[in-house]
Protein backbone atom coordinates (compact mmCIF):
# COMPACT_ATOMS: atom_id res chain seq x y z
CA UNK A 1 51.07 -30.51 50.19
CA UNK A 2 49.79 -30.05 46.87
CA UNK A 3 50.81 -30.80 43.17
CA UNK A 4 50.79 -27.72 41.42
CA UNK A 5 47.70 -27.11 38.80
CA UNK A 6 47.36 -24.54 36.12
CA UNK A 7 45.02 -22.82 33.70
CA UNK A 8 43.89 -25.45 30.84
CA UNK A 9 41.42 -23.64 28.67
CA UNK A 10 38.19 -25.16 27.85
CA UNK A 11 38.60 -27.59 30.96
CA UNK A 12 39.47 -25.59 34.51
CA UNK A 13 39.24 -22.46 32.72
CA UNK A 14 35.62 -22.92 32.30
CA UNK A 15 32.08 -22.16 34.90
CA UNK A 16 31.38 -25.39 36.82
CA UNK A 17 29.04 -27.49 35.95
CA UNK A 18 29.58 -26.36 32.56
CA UNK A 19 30.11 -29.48 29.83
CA UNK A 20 34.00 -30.91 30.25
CA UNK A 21 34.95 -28.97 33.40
CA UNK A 22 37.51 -30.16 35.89
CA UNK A 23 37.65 -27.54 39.28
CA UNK A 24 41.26 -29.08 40.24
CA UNK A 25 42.17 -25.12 39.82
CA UNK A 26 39.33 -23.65 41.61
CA UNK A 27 39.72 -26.18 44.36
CA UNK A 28 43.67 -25.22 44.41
CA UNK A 29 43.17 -21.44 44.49
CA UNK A 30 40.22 -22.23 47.42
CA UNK A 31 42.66 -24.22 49.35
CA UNK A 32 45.97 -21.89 48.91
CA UNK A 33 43.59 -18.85 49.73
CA UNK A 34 42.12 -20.26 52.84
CA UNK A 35 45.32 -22.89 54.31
CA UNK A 36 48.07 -20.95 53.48
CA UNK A 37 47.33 -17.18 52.88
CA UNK A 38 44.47 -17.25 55.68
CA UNK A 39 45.44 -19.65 58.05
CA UNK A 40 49.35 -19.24 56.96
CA UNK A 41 49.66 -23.09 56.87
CA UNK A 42 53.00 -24.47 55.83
CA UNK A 43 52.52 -25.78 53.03
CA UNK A 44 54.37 -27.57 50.30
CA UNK A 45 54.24 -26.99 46.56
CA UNK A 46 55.29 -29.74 44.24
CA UNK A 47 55.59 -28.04 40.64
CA UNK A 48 55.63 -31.44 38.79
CA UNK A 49 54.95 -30.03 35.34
CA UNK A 50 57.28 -26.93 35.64
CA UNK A 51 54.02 -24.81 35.36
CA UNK A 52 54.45 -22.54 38.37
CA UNK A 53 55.87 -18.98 36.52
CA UNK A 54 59.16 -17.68 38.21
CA UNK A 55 57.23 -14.52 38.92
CA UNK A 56 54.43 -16.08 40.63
CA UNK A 57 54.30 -14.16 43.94
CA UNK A 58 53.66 -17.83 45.95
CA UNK A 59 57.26 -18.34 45.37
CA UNK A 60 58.13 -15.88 48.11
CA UNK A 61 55.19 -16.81 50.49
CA UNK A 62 57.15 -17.48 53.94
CA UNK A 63 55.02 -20.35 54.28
CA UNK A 64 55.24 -22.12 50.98
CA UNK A 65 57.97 -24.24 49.77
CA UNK A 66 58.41 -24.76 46.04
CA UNK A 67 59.62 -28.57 44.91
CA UNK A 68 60.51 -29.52 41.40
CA UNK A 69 61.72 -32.67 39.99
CA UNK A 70 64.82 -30.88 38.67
CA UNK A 71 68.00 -31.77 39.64
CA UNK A 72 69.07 -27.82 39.19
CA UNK A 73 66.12 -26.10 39.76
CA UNK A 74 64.33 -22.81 39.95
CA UNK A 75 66.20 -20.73 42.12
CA UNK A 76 63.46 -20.60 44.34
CA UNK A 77 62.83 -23.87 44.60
CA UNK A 78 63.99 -27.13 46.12
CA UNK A 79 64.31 -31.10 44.31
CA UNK A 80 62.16 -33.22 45.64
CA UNK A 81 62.09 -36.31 43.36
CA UNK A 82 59.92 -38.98 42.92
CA UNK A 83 59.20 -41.09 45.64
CA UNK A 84 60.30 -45.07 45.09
CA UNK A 85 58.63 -47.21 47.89
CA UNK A 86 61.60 -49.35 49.32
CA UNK A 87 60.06 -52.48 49.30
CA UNK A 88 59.46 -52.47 45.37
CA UNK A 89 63.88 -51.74 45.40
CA UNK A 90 64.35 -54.32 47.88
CA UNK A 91 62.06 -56.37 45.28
CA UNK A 92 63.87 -55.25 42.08
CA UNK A 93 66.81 -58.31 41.56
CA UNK A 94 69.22 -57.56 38.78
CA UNK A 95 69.94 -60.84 37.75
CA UNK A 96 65.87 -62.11 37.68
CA UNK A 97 65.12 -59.08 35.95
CA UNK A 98 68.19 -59.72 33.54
CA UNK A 99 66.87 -63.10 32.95
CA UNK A 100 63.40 -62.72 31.79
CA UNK A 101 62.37 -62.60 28.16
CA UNK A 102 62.26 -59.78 26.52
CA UNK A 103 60.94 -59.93 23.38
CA UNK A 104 60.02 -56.13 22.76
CA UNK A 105 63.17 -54.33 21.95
CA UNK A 106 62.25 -50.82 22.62
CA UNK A 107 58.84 -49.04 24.14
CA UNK A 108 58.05 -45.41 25.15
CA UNK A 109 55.12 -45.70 27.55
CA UNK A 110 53.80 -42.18 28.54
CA UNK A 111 51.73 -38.95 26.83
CA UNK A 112 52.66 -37.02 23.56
CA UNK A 113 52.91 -33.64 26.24
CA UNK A 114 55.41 -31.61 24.13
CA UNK A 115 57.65 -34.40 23.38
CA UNK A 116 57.43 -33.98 19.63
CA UNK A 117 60.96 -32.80 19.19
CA UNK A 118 62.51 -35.22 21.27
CA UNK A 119 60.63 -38.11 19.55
CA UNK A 120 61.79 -37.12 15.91
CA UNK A 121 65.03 -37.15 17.54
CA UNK A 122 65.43 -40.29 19.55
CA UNK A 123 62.59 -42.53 19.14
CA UNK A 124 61.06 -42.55 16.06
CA UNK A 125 63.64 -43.22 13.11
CA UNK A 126 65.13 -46.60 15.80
CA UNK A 127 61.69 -47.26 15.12
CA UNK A 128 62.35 -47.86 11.49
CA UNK A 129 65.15 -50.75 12.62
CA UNK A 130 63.49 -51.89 15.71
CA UNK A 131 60.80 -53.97 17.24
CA UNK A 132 58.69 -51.40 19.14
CA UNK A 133 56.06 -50.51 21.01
CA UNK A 134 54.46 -46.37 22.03
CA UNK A 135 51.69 -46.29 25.11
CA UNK A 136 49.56 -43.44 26.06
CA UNK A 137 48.12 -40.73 24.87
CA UNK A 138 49.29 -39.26 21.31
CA UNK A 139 46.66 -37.08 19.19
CA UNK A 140 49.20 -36.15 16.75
CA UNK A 141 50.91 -39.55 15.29
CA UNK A 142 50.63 -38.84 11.05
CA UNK A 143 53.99 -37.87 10.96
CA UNK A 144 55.14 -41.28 12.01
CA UNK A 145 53.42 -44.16 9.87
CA UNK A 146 56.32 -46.06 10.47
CA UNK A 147 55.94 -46.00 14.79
CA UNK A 148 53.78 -49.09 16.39
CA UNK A 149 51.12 -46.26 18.84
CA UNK A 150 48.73 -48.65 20.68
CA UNK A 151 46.72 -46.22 22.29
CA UNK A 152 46.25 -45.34 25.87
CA UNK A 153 47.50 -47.88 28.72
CA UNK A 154 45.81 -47.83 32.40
CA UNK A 155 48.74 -46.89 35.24
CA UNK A 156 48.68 -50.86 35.84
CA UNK A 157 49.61 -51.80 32.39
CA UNK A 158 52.45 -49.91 32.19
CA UNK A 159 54.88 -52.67 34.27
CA UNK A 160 53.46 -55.08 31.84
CA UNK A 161 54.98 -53.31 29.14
CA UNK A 162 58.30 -52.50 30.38
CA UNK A 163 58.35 -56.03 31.81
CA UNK A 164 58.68 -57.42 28.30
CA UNK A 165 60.52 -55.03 26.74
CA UNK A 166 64.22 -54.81 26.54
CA UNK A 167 64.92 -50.99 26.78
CA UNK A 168 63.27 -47.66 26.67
CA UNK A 169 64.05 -43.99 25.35
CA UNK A 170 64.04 -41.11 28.42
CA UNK A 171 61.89 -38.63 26.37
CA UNK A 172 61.45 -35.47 28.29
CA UNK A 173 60.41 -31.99 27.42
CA UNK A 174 62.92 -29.45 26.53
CA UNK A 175 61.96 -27.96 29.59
CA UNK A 176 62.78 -30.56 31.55
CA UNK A 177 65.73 -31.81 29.42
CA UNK A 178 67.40 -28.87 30.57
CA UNK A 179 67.32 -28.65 33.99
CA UNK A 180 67.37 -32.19 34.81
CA UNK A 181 63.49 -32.96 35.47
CA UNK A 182 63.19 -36.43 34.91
CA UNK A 183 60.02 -38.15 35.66
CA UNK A 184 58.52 -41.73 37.40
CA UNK A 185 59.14 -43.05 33.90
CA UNK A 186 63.04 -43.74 34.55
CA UNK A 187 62.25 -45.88 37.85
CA UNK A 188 58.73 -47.18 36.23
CA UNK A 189 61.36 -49.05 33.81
CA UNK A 190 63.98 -49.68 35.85
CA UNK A 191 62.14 -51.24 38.32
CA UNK A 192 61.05 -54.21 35.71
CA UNK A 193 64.11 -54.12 33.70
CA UNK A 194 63.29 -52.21 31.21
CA UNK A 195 67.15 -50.52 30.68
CA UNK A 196 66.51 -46.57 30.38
CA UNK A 197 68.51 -45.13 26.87
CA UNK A 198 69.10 -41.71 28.06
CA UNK A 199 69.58 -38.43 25.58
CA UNK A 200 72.68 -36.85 25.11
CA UNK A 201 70.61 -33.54 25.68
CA UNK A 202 69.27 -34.09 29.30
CA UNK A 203 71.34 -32.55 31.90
CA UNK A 204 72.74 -34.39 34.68
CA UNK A 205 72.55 -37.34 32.47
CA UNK A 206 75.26 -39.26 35.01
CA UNK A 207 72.78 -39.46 37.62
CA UNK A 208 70.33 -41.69 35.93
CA UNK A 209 72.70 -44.27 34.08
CA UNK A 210 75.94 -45.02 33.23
CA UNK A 211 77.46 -43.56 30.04
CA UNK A 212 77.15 -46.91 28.10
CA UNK A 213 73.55 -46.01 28.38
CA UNK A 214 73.81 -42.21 26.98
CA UNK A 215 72.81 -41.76 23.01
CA UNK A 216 73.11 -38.33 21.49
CA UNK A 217 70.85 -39.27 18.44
CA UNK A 218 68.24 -42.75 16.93
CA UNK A 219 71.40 -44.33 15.54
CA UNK A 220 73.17 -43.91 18.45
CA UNK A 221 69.57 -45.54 20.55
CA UNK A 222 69.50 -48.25 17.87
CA UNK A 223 73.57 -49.03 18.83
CA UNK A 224 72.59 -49.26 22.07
CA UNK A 225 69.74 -51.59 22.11
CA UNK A 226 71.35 -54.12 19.89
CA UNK A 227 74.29 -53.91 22.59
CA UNK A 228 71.90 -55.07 24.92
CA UNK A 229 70.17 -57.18 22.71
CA UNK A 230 73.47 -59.32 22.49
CA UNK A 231 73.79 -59.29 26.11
CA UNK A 232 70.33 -59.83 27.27
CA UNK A 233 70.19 -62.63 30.18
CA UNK A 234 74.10 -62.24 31.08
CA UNK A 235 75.81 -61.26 33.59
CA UNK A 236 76.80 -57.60 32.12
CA UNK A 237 73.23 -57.22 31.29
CA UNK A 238 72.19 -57.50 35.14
CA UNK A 239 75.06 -55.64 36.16
């Protein structure tokens, strides 16, 4: 099983060795080369970025199985979504989670990664009205002097931030948007209570909250929040 890497140029592009080179691709295409197409070693494919081309001939290897995230997916390829261990859903208690303070109204914790559009969208006129919070990694923030960016967060930070913060904003790709491709962020918050606001423009929206939850633009988020803000603690808030 492998999650599917592809060409980054000026990083696994590059000679090893060579200054800022990562060989996650040459190590892929040594591994596909020798387990499957040698050895013809089933062998799973988990496309996690949507970076695998339609045309790619391992699509129609007998032996390889293409996964996405997507709810509808690439024709040749199957959902496989992301894994939640049971014990942290056994762990997850509405009404505890309801109950703890909240005192950050609305966070985005993940990577800039072609989310641009969907931030000018959703997230970042709320955050004119708002108490807020962005984690991770965004190069590009001038266009939003008005958005709270505190930098990159380490993987066990990011519970710490949706554990204080009321709700967050599902910002995917228009890639993903489309097909349904949501990512570990949605269970990341869920998990700690952090209520997911989820774009009018994602499809299969229904699976991943109820339509109370759906906004189809930032006043629409900003209506939302303050709807939870003035149930936080309650009953309808854990339910």
């Amino acid at each position: 099983m492998l999650e599917w890497r592809w060409p980054l140029p000026g990083r696994n592009t590059t000679a090893c060795g060579s200054p800022g080179h990562t060989c996650d691709l040459h190590r892929q295409a040594e591994l596909v080369d020798y387990y499957l197409r040698t050895r013809c070693l089933p062998t799973v494919v988990w496309d996690l970025d949507r970076q695998l081309p339609a045309s790619d001939p391992l699509r129609a290897h007998p032996n390889a199985t293409v996964c996405e995230l997507a709810l509808r997916p690439t024709p040749s390829a199957t959902t496989l979504l992301c894994p939640v261990p049971d014990a942290a859903l056994d762990a997850a208690d509405p009404a505890a989670l309801a109950a703890r303070p909240r005192p950050v109204s609305l966070v985005y914790v993940g990577n800039q990664y072609d989310r641009d559009e969907a931030f000018n969208h959703f997230f970042a006129p709320a955050a004119r009205r708002l108490d807020h919070l962005v984690a991770g990694k965004w190069t590009r923030t001038q266009a939003w002097p008005q958005v709270s960016f505190a930098g990159r967060c380490a993987f066990d930070q990011v519970a710490t931030i949706h554990d204080r913060a009321l709700a967050t904003v599902l910002l995917l790709p228009g890639r993903y948007a489309r097909v349904g491709h949501m990512t570990s962020r949605w269970f990341e918050a869920l998990l700690a209570g952090c209520l997911p606001v989820v774009p009018a423009s994602i499809a299969c929206r229904e699976a991943f909250a109820p339509p109370s939850l759906f906004a189809a633009d930032a006043d629409e988020v900003v209506d939302r929040v303050q709807w939870l803000r003035g149930i936080a603690g309650g009953r309808e808030h854990a339910d």
